[in-house]
C-alpha atoms as a PDB file:
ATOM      1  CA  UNK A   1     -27.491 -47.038 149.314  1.00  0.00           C
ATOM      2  CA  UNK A   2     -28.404 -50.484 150.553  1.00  0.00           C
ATOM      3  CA  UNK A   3     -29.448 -52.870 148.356  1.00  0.00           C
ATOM      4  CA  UNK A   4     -33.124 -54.286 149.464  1.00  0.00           C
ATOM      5  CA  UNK A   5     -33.147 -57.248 147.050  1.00  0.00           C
ATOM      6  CA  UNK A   6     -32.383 -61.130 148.154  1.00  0.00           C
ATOM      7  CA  UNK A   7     -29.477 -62.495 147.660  1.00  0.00           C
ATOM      8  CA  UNK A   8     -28.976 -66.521 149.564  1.00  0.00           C
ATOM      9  CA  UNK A   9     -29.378 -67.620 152.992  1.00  0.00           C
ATOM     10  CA  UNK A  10     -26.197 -67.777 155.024  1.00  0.00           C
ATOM     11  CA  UNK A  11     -27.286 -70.976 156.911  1.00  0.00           C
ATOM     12  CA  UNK A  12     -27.861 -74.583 156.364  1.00  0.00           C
ATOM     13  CA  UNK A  13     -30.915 -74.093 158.838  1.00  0.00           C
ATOM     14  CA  UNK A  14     -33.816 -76.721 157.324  1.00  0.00           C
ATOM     15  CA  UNK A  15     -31.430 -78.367 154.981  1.00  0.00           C
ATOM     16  CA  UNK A  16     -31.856 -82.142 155.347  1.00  0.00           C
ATOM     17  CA  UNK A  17     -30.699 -84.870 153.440  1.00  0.00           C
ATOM     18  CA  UNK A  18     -34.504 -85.886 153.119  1.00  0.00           C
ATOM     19  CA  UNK A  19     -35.244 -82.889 151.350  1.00  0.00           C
ATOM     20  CA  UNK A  20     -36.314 -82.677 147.978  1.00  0.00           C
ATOM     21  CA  UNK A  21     -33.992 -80.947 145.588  1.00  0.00           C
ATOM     22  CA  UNK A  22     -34.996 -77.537 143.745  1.00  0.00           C
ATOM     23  CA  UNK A  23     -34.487 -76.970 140.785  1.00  0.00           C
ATOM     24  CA  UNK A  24     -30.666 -75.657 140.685  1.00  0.00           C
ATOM     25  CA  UNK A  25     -30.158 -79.762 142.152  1.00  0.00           C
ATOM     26  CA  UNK A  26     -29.477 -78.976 145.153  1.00  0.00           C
ATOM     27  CA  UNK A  27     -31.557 -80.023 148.581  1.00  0.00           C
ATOM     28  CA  UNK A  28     -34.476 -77.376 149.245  1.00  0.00           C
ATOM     29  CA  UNK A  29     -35.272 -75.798 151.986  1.00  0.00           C
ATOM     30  CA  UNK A  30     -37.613 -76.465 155.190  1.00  0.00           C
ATOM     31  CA  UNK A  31     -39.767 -73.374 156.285  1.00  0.00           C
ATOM     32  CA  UNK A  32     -42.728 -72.498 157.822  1.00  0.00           C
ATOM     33  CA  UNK A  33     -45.189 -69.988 156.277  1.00  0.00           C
ATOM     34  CA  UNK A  34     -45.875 -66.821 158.495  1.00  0.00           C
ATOM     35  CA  UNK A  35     -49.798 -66.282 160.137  1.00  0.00           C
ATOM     36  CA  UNK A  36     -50.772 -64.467 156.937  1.00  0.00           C
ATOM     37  CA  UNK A  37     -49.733 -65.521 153.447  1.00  0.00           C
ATOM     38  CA  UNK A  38     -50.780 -67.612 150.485  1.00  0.00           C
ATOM     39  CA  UNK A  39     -50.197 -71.095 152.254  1.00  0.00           C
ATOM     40  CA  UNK A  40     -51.353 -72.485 154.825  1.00  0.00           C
ATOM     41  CA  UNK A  41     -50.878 -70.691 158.848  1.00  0.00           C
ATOM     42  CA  UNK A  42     -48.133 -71.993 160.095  1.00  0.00           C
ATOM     43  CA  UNK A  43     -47.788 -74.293 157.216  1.00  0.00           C
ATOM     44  CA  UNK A  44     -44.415 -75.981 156.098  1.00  0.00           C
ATOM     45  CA  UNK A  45     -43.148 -75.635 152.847  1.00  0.00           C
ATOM     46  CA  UNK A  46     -39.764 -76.258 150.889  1.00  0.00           C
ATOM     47  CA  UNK A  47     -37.827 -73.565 148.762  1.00  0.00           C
ATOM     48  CA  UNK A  48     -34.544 -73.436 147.435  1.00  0.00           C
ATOM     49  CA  UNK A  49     -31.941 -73.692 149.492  1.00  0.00           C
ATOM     50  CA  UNK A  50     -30.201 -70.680 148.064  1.00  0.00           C
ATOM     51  CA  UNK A  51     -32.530 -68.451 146.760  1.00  0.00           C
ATOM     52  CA  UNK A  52     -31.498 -69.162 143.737  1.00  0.00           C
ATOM     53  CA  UNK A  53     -34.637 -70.386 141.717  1.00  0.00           C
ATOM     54  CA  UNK A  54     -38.336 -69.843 142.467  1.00  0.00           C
ATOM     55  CA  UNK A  55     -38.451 -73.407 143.718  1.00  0.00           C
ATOM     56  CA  UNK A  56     -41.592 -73.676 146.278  1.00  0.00           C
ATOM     57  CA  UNK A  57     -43.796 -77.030 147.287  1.00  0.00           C
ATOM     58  CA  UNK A  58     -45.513 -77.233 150.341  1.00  0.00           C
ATOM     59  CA  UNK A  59     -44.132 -79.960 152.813  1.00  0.00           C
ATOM     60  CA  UNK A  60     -47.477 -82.386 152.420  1.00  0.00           C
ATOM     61  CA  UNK A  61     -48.513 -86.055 153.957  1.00  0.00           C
ATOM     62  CA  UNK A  62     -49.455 -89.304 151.912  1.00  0.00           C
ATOM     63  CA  UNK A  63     -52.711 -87.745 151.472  1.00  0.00           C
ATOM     64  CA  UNK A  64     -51.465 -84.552 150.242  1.00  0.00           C
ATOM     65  CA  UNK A  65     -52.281 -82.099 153.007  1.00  0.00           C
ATOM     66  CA  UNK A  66     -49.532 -79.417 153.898  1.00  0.00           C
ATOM     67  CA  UNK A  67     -48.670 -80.409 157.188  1.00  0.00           C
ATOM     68  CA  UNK A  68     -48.410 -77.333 159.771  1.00  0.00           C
ATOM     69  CA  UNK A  69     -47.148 -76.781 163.240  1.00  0.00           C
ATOM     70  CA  UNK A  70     -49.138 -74.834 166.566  1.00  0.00           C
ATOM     71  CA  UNK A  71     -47.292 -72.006 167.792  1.00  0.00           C
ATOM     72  CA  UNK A  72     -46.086 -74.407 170.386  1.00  0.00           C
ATOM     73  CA  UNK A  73     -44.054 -76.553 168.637  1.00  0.00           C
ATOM     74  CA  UNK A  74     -43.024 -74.045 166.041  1.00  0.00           C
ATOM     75  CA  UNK A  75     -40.359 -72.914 168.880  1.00  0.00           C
ATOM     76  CA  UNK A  76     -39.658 -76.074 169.687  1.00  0.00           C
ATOM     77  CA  UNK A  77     -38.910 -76.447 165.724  1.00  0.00           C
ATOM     78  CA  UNK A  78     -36.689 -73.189 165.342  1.00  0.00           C
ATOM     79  CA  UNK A  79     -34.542 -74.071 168.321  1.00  0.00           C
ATOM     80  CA  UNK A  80     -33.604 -77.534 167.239  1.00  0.00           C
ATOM     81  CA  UNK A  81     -33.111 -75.379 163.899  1.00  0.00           C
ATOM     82  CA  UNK A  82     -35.519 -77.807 161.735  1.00  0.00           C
ATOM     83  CA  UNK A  83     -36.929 -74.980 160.309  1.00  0.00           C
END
């Protein structure tokens, strides 16, 4: 029986050394929030790096708005693998 429950990511894709750390201390985390959802469309948004805490805070500007990508540049995004 497979087992349906997370365990870590097994990639360093939208780990930066800008990133803020979670809180096991380690970096978080770049994503981007799927068309439905609790955040933002397309919003980004930090979690922990490897799943190992409930660490979540949206990625925001000086004024505090999540900042969020068209569909356009979300490709552009994944293939440089920011995100």
């Amino acid at each position: 029986m497979p087992c349906e429950q997370f365990v870590a990511f097994q990639d360093d894709r939208g780990v930066h050394d800008g990133n803020s750390k979670c809180g096991c201390g380690r970096l978080s985390r770049l994503q981007v929030a799927g068309k439905s959802g609790k955040v933002k469309s397309r919003g980004l948004h930090y979690v922990c790096a490897m799943g190992g805490c409930g660490f979540y805070a949206p990625a925001t500007d000086d004024r505090g708005e999540q900042y969020g990508l068209s569909e356009g540049l979300l490709d552009m995004f994944v293939q440089l693998k920011l995100i």
